[in-house]
C-alpha atoms as a PDB file:
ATOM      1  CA  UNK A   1     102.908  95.269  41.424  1.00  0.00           C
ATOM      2  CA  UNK A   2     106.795  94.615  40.838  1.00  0.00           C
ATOM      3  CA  UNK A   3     107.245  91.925  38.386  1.00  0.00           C
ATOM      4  CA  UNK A   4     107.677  88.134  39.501  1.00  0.00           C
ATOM      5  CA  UNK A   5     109.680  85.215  37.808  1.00  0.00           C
ATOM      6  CA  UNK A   6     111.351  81.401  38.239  1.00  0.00           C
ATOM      7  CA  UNK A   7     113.202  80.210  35.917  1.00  0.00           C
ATOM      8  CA  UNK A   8     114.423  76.652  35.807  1.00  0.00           C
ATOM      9  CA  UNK A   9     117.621  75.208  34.741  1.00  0.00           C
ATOM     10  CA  UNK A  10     118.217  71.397  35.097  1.00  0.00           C
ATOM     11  CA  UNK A  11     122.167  70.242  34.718  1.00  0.00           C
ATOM     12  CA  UNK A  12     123.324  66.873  35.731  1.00  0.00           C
ATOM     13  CA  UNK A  13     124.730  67.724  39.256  1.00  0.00           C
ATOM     14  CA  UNK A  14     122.018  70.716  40.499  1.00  0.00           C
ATOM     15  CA  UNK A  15     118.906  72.003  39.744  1.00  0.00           C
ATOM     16  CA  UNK A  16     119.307  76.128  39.236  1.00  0.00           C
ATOM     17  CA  UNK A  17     115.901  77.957  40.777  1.00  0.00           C
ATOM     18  CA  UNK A  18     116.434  81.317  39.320  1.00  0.00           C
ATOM     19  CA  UNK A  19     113.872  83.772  41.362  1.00  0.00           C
ATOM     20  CA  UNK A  20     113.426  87.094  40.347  1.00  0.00           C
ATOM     21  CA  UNK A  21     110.920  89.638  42.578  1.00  0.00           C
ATOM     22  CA  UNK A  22     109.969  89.235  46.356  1.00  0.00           C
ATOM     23  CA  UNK A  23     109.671  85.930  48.079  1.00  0.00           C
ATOM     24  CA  UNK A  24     106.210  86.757  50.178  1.00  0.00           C
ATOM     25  CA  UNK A  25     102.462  85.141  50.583  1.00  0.00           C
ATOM     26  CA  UNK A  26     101.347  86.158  46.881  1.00  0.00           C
ATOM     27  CA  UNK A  27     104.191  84.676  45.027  1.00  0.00           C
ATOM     28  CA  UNK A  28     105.417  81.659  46.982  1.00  0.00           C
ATOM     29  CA  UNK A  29     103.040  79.207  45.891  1.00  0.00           C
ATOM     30  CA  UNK A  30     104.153  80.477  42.238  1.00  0.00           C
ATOM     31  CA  UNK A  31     107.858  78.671  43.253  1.00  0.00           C
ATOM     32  CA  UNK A  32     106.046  75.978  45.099  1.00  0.00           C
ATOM     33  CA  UNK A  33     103.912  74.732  41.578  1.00  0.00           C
ATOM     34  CA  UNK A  34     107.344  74.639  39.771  1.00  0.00           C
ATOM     35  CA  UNK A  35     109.515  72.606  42.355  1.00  0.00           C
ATOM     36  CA  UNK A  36     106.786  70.183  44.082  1.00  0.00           C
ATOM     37  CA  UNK A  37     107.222  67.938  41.106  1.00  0.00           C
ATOM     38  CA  UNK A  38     111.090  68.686  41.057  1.00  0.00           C
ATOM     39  CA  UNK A  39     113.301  65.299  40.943  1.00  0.00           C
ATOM     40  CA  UNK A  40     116.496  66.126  43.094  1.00  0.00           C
ATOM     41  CA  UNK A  41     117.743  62.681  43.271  1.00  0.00           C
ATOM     42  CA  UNK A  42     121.198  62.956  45.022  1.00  0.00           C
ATOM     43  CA  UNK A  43     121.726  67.066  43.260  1.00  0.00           C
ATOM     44  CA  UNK A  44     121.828  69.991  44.581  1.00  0.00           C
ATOM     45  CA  UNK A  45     118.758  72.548  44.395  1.00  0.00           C
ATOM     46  CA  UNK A  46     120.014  76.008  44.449  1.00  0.00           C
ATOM     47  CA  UNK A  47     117.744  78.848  44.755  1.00  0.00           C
ATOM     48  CA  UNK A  48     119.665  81.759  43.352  1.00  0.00           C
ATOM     49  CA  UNK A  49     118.275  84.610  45.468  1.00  0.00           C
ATOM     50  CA  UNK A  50     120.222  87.217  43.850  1.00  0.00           C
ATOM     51  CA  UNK A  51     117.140  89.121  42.497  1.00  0.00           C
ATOM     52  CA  UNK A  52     115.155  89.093  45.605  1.00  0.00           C
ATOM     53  CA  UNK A  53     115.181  91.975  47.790  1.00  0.00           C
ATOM     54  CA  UNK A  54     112.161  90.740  50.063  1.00  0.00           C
ATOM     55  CA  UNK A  55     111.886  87.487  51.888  1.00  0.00           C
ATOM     56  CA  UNK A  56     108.632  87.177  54.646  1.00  0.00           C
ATOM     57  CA  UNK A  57     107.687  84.316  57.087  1.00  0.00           C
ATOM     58  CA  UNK A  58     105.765  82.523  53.689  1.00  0.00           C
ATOM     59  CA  UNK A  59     109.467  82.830  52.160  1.00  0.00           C
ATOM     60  CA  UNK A  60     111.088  81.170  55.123  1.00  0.00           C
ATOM     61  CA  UNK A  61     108.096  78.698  54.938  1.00  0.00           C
ATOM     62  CA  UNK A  62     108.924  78.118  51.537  1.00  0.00           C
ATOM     63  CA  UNK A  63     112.969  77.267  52.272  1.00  0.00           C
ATOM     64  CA  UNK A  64     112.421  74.974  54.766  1.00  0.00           C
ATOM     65  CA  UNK A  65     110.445  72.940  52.411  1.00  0.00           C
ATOM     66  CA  UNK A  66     112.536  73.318  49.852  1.00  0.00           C
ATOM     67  CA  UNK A  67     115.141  72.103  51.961  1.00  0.00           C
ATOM     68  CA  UNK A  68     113.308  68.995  53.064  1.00  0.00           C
ATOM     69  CA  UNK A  69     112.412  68.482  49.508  1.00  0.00           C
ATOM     70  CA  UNK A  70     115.556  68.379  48.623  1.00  0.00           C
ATOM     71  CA  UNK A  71     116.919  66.288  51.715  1.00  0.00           C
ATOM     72  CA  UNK A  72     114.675  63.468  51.350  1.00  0.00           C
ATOM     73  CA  UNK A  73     115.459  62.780  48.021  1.00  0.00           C
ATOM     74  CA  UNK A  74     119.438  62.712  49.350  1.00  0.00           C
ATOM     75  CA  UNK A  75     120.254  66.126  47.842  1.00  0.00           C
ATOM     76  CA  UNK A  76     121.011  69.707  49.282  1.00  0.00           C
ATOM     77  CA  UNK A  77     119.763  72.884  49.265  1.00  0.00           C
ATOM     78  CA  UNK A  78     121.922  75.884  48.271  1.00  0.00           C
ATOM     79  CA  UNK A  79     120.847  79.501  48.762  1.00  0.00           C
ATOM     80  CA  UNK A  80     123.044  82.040  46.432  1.00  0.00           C
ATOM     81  CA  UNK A  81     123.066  85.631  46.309  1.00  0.00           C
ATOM     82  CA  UNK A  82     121.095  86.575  49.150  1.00  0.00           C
ATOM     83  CA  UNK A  83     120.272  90.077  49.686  1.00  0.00           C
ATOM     84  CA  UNK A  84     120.903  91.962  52.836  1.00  0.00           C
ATOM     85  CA  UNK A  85     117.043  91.800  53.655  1.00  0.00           C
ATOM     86  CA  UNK A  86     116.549  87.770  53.564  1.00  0.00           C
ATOM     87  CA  UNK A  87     119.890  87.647  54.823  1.00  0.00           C
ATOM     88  CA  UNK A  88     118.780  89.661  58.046  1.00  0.00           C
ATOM     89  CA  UNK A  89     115.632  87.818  57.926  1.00  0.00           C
ATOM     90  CA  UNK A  90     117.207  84.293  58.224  1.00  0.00           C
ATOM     91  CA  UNK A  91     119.757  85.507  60.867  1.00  0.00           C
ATOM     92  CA  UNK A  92     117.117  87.311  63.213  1.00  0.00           C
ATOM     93  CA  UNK A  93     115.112  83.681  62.975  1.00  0.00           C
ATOM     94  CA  UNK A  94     118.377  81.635  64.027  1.00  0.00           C
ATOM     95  CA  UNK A  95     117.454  80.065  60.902  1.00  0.00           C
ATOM     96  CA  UNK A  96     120.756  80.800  58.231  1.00  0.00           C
ATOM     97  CA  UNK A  97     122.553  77.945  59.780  1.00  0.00           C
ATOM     98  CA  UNK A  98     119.774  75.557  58.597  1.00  0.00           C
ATOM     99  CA  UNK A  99     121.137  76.192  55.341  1.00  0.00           C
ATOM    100  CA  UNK A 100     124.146  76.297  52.677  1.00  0.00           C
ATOM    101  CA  UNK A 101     124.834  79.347  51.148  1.00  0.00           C
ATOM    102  CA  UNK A 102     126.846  80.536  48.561  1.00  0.00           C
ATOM    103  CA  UNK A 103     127.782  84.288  47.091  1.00  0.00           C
ATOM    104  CA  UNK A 104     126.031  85.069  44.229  1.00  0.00           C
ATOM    105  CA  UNK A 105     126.770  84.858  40.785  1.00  0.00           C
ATOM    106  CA  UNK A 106     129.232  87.534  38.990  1.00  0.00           C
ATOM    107  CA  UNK A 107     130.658  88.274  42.695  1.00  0.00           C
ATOM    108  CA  UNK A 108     134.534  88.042  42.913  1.00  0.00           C
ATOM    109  CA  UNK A 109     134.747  85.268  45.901  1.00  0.00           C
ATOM    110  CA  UNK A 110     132.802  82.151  43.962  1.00  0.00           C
ATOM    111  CA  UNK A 111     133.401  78.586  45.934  1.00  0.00           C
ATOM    112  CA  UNK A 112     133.859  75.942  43.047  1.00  0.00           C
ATOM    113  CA  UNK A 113     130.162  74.664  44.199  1.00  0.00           C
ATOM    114  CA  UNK A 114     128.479  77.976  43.468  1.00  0.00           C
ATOM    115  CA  UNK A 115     125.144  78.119  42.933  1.00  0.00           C
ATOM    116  CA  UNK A 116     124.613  79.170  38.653  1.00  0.00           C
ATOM    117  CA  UNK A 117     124.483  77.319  35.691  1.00  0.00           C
ATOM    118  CA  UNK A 118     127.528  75.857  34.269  1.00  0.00           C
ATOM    119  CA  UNK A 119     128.599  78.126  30.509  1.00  0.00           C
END
């Protein structure tokens, strides 16, 4: 089995979701145990996506929560660093426009509001 992480990294203005490994039916309730409890308040989440090669329909389940999550509490959600997989994924579903995304970390072409933890 390939190996699976989140890490968390809580600033002022976002909350950093750093996901390493797939994003399918075994490990989205993994995410979903870390960020149910999450306090957005008014911050953006960003899911940094830049080590996940996989997403299914559980991952696309799993954004759209996220995204509500975070919209309720009057934040945003931020996908960086998506992979040409998910990226296909969300465009085939008509469903990349439901969110914000940024390039990845490290990549040349960084908007000021990209998605990483600040040095």
């Amino acid at each position: 089995m390939p190996s699976f992480g989140v890490h968390i990294s809580d600033h002022a203005e976002r909350v950093v979701v750093t996901v390493v490994g797939e994003l399918d039916f075994d490990t989205c309730p993994r995410i979903t145990q870390v960020t149910d409890t999450m306090i957005i308040r008014d911050r953006t989440l960003c899911l940094d996506l830049t080590e996940v090669p996989f997403l299914d329909a559980s991952g696309l389940g799993l954004l759209q929560v996220l995204n509500e999550h975070a919209g309720v509490q009057g934040g945003l959600l931020e996908l960086s660093g998506l992979q040409s997989q998910p990226r296909r994924v969300l465009e085939l579903t008509g469903m990349r426009a439901q969110f914000h995304t940024t390039a990845g970390p490290g990549t040349a072409a960084q908007p000021p509001s990209e998605c990483h933890a600040a040095p």
